[in-house]
Structure formats: C-alpha cells, structure tokens
PDB file of N, CA and C in Angstrom:
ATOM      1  N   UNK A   1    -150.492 -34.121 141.489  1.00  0.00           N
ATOM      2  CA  UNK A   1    -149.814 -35.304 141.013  1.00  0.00           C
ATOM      3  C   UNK A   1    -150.663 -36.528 141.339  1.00  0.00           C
ATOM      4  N   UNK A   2    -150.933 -37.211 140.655  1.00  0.00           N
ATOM      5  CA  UNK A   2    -151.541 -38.860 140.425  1.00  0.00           C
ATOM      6  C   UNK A   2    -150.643 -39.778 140.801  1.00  0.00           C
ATOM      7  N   UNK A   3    -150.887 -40.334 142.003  1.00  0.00           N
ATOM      8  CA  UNK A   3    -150.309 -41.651 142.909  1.00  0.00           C
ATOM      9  C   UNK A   3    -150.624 -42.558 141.603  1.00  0.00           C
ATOM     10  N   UNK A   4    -149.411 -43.225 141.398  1.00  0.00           N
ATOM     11  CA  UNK A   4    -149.548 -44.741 140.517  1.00  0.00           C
ATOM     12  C   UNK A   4    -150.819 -46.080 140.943  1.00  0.00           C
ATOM     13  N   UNK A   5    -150.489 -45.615 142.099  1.00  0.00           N
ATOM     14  CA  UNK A   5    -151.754 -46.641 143.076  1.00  0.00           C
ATOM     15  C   UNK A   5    -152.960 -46.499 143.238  1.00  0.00           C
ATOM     16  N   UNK A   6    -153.337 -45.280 142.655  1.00  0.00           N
ATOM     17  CA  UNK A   6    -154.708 -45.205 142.912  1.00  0.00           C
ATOM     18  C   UNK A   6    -155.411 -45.129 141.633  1.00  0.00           C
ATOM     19  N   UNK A   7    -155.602 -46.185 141.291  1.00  0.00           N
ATOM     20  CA  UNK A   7    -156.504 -46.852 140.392  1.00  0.00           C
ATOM     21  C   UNK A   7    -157.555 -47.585 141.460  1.00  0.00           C
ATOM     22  N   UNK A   8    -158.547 -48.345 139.990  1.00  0.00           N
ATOM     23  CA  UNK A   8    -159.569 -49.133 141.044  1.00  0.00           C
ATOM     24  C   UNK A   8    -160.040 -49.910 139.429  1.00  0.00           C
ATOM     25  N   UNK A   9    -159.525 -50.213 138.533  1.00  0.00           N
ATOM     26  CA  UNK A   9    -159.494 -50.675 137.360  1.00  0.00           C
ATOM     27  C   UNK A   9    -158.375 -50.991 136.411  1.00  0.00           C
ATOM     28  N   UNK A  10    -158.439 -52.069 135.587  1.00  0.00           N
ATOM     29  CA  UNK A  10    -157.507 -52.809 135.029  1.00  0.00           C
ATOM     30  C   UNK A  10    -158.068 -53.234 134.005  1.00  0.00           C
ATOM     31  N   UNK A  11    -157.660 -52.776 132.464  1.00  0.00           N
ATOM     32  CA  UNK A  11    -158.413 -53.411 131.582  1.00  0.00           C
ATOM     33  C   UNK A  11    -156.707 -53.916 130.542  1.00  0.00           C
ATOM     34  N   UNK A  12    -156.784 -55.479 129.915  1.00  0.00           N
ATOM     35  CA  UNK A  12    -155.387 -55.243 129.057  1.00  0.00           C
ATOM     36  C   UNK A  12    -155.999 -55.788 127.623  1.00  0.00           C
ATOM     37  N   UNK A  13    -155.494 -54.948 126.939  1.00  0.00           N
ATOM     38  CA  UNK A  13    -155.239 -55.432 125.350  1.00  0.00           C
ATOM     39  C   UNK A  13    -154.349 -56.322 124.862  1.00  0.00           C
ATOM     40  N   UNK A  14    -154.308 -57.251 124.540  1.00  0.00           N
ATOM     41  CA  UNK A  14    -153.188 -58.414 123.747  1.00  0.00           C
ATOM     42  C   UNK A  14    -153.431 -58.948 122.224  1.00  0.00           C
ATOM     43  N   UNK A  15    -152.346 -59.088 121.810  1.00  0.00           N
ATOM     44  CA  UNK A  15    -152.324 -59.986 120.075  1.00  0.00           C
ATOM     45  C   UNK A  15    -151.020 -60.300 120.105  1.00  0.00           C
ATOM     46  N   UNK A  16    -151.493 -61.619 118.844  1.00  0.00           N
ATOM     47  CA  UNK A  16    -150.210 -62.085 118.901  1.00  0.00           C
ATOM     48  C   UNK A  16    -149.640 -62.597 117.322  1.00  0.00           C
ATOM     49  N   UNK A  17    -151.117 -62.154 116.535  1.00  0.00           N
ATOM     50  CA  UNK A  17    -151.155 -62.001 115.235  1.00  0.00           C
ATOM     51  C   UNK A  17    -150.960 -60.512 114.798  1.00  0.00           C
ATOM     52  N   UNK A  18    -149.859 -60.768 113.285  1.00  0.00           N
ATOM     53  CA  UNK A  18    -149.682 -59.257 113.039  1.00  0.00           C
ATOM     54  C   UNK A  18    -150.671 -58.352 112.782  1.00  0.00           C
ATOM     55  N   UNK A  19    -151.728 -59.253 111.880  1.00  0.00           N
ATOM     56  CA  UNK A  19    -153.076 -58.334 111.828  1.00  0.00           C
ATOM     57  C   UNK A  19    -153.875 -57.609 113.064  1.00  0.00           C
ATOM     58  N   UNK A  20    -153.543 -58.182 114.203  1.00  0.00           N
ATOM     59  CA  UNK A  20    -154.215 -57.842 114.871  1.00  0.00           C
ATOM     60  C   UNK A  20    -153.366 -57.313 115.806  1.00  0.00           C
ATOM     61  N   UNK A  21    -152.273 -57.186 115.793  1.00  0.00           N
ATOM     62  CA  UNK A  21    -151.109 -55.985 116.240  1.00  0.00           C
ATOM     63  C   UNK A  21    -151.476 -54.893 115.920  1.00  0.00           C
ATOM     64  N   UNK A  22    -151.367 -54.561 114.121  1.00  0.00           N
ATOM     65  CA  UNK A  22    -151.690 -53.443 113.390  1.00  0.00           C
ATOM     66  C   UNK A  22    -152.917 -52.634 114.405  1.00  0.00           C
ATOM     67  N   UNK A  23    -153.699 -53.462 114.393  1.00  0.00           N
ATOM     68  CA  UNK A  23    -154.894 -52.900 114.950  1.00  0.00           C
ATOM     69  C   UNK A  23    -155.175 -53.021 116.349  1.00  0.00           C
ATOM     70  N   UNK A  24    -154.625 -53.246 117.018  1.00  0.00           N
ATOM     71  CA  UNK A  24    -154.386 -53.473 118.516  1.00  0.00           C
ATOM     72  C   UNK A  24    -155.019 -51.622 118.975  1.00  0.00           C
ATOM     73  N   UNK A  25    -154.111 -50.668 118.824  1.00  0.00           N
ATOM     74  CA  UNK A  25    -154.368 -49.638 119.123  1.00  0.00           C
ATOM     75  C   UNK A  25    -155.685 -48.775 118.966  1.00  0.00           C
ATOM     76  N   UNK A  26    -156.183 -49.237 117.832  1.00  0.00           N
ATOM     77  CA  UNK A  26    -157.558 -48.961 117.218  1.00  0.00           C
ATOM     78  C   UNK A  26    -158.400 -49.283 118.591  1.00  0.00           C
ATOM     79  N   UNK A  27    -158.662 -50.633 118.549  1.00  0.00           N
ATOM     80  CA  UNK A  27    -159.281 -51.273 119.970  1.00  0.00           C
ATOM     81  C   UNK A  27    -159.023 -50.508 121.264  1.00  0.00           C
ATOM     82  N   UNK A  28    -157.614 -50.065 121.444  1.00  0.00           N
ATOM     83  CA  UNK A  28    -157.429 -49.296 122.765  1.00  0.00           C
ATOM     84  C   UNK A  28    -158.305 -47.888 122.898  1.00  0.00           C
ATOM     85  N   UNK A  29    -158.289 -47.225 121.218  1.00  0.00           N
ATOM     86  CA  UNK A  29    -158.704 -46.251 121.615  1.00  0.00           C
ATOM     87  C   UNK A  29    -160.875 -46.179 121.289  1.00  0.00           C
ATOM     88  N   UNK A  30    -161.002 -47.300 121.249  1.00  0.00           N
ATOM     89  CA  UNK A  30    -162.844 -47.471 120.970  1.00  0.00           C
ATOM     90  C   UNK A  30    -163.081 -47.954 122.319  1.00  0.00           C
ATOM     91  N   UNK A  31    -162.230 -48.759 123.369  1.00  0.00           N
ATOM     92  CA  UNK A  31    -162.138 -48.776 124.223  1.00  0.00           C
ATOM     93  C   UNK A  31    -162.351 -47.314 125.317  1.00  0.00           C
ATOM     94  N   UNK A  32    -161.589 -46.662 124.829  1.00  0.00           N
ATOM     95  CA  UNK A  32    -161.347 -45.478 125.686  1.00  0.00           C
ATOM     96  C   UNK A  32    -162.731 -44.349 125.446  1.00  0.00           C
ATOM     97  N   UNK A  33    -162.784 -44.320 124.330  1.00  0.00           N
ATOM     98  CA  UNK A  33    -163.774 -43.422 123.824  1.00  0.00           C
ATOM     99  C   UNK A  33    -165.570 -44.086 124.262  1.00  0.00           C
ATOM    100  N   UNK A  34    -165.820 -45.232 124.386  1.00  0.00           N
ATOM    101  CA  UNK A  34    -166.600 -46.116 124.879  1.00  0.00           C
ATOM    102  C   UNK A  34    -166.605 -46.068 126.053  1.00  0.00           C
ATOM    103  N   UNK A  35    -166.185 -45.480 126.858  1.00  0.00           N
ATOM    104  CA  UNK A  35    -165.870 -45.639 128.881  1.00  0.00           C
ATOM    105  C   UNK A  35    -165.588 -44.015 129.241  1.00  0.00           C
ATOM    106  N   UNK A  36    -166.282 -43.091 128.739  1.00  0.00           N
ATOM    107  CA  UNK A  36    -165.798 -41.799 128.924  1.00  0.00           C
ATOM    108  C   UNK A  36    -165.397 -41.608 130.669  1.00  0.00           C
ATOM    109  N   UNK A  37    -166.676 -41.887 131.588  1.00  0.00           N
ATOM    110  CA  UNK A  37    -166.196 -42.366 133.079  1.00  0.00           C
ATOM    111  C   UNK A  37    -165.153 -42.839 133.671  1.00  0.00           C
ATOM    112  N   UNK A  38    -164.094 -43.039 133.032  1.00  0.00           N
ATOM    113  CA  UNK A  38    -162.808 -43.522 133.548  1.00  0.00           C
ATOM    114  C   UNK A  38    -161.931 -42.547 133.339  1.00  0.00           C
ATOM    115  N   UNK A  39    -160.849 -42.799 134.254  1.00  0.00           N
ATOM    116  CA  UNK A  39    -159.651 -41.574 134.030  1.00  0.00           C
ATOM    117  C   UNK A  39    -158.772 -42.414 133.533  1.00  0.00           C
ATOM    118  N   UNK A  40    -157.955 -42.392 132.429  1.00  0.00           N
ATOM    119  CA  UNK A  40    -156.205 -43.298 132.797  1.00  0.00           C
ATOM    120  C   UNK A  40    -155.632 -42.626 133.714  1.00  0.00           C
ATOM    121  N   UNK A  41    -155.169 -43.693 134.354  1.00  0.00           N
ATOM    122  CA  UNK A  41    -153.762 -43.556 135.456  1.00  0.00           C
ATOM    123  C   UNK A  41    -152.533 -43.570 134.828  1.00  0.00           C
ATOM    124  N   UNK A  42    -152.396 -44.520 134.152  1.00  0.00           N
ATOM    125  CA  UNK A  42    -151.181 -45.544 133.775  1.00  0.00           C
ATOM    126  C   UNK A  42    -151.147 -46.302 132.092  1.00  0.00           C
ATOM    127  N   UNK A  43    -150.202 -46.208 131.558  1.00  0.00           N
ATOM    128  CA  UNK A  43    -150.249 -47.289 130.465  1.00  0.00           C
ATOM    129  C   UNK A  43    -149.062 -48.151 130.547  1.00  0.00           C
ATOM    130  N   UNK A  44    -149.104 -48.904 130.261  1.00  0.00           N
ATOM    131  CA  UNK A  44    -148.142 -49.899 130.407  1.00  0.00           C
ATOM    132  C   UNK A  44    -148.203 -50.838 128.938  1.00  0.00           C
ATOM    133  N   UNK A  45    -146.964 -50.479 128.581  1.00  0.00           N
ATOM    134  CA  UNK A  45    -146.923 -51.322 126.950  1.00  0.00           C
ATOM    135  C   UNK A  45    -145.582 -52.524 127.216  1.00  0.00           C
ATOM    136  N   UNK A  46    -146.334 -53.693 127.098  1.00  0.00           N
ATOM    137  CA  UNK A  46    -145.198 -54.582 127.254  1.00  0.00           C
ATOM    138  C   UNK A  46    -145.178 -55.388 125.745  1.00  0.00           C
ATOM    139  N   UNK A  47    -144.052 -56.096 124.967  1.00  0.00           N
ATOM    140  CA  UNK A  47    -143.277 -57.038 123.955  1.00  0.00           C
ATOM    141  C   UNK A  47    -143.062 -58.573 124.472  1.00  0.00           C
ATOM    142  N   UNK A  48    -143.184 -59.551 123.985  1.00  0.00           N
ATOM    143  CA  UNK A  48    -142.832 -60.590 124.409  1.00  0.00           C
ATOM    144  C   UNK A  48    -142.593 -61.245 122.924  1.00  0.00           C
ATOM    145  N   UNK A  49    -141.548 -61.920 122.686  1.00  0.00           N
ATOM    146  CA  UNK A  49    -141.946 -62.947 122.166  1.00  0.00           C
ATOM    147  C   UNK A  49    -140.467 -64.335 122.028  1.00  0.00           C
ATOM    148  N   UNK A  50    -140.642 -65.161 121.062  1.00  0.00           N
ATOM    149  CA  UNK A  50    -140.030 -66.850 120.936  1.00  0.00           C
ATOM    150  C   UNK A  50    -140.244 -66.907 119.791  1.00  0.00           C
ATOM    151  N   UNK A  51    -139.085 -67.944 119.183  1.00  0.00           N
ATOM    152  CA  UNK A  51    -139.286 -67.934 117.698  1.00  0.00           C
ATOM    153  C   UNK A  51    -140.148 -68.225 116.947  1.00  0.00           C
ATOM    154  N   UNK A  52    -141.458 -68.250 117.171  1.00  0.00           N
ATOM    155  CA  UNK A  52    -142.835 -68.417 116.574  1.00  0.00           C
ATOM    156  C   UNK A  52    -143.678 -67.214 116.899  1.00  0.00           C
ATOM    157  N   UNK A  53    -143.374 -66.226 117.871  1.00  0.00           N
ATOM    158  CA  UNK A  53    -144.903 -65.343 117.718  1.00  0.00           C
ATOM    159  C   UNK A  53    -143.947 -64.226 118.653  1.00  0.00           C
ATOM    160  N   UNK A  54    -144.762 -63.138 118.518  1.00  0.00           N
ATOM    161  CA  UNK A  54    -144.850 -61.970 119.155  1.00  0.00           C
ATOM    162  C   UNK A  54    -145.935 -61.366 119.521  1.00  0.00           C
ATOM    163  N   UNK A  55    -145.820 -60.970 120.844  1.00  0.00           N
ATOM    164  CA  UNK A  55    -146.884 -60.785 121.616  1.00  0.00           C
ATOM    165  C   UNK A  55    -147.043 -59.400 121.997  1.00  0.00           C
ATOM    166  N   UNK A  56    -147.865 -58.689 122.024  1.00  0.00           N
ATOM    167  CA  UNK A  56    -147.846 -56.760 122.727  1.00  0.00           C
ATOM    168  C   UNK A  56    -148.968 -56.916 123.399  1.00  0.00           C
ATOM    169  N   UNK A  57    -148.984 -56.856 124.474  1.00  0.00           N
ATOM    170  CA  UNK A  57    -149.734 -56.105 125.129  1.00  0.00           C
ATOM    171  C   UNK A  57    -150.024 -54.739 125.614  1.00  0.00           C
ATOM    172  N   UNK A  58    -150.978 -53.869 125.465  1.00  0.00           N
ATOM    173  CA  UNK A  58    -151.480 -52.917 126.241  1.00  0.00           C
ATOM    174  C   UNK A  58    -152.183 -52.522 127.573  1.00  0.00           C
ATOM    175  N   UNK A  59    -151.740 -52.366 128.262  1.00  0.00           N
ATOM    176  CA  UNK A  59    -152.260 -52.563 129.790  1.00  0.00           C
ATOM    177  C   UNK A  59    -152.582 -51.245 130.137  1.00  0.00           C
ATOM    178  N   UNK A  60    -153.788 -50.616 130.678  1.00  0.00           N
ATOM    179  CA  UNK A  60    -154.259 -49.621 130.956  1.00  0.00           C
ATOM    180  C   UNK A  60    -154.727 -49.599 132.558  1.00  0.00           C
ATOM    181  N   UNK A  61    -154.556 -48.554 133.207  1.00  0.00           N
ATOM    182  CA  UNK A  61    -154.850 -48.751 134.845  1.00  0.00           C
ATOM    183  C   UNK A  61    -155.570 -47.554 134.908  1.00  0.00           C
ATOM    184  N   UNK A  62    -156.989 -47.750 135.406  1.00  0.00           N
ATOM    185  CA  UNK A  62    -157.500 -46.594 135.377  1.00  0.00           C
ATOM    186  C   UNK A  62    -158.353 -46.726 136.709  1.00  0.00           C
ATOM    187  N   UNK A  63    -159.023 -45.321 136.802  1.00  0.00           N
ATOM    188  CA  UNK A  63    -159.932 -45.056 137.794  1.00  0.00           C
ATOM    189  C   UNK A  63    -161.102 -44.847 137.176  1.00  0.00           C
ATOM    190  N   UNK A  64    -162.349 -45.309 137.929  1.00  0.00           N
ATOM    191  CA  UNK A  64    -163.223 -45.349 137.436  1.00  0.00           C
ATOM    192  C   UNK A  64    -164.509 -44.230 138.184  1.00  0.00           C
ATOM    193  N   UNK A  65    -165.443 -43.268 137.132  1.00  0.00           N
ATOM    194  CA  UNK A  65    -165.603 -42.114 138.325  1.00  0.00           C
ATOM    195  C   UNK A  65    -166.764 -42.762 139.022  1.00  0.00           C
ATOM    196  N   UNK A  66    -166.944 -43.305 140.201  1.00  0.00           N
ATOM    197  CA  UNK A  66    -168.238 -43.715 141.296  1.00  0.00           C
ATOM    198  C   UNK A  66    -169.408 -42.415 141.667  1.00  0.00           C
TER     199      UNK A  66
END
C-alpha cells in the first residue's frame, strides 16, 4: 500500500477556458508520458467556478525515481 505522503513532487494542470478544458487532459497525459521516472501517487481533480468562468484543475502528486 502507497502512503498518501510519500510523494516528493507536485505538478498542477489548470484552465479556465472551455477550449482549453476540452484539452486539459491531453496535456495531463503528454505530461505523464514525457516524465516516464515518476510514479503517480495521487490525483486530485478539483471545479471551481463564479458567474463568469470555470475553473478545473488537475493536480498530480507524484514520486520521482532518484
């Protein structure tokens, strides 16, 4: 089992345009595929928004192999 805490890396994805919502995930995963050396720990998908915009973030917690 993988302790939540043991990371040693933090990378986050954000938009707040729909175009770049759509494609938000794309980025997460050229990201991922680009850093083979890292493990994910964690994802963390958070929503925000106010009557003008909406916001997603992708938050990834990873370990990185030393």
């Amino acid at each position: 089992m993988t302790v939540i805490n043991d990371f040693n890396g933090v990378k986050v994805f954000s938009a707040t345009m729909a175009q770049e919502r759509e494609h938000l995930g794309e980025k997460v995963t050229d990201w991922i595929r680009n850093n083979p050396d890292v493990e994910i720990i964690n994802t963390v998908v958070t929503q925000s928004s106010d009557e003008a915009f909406h916001c997603i973030a992708i938050t990834l917690f990873f370990k990185e192999q030393v």
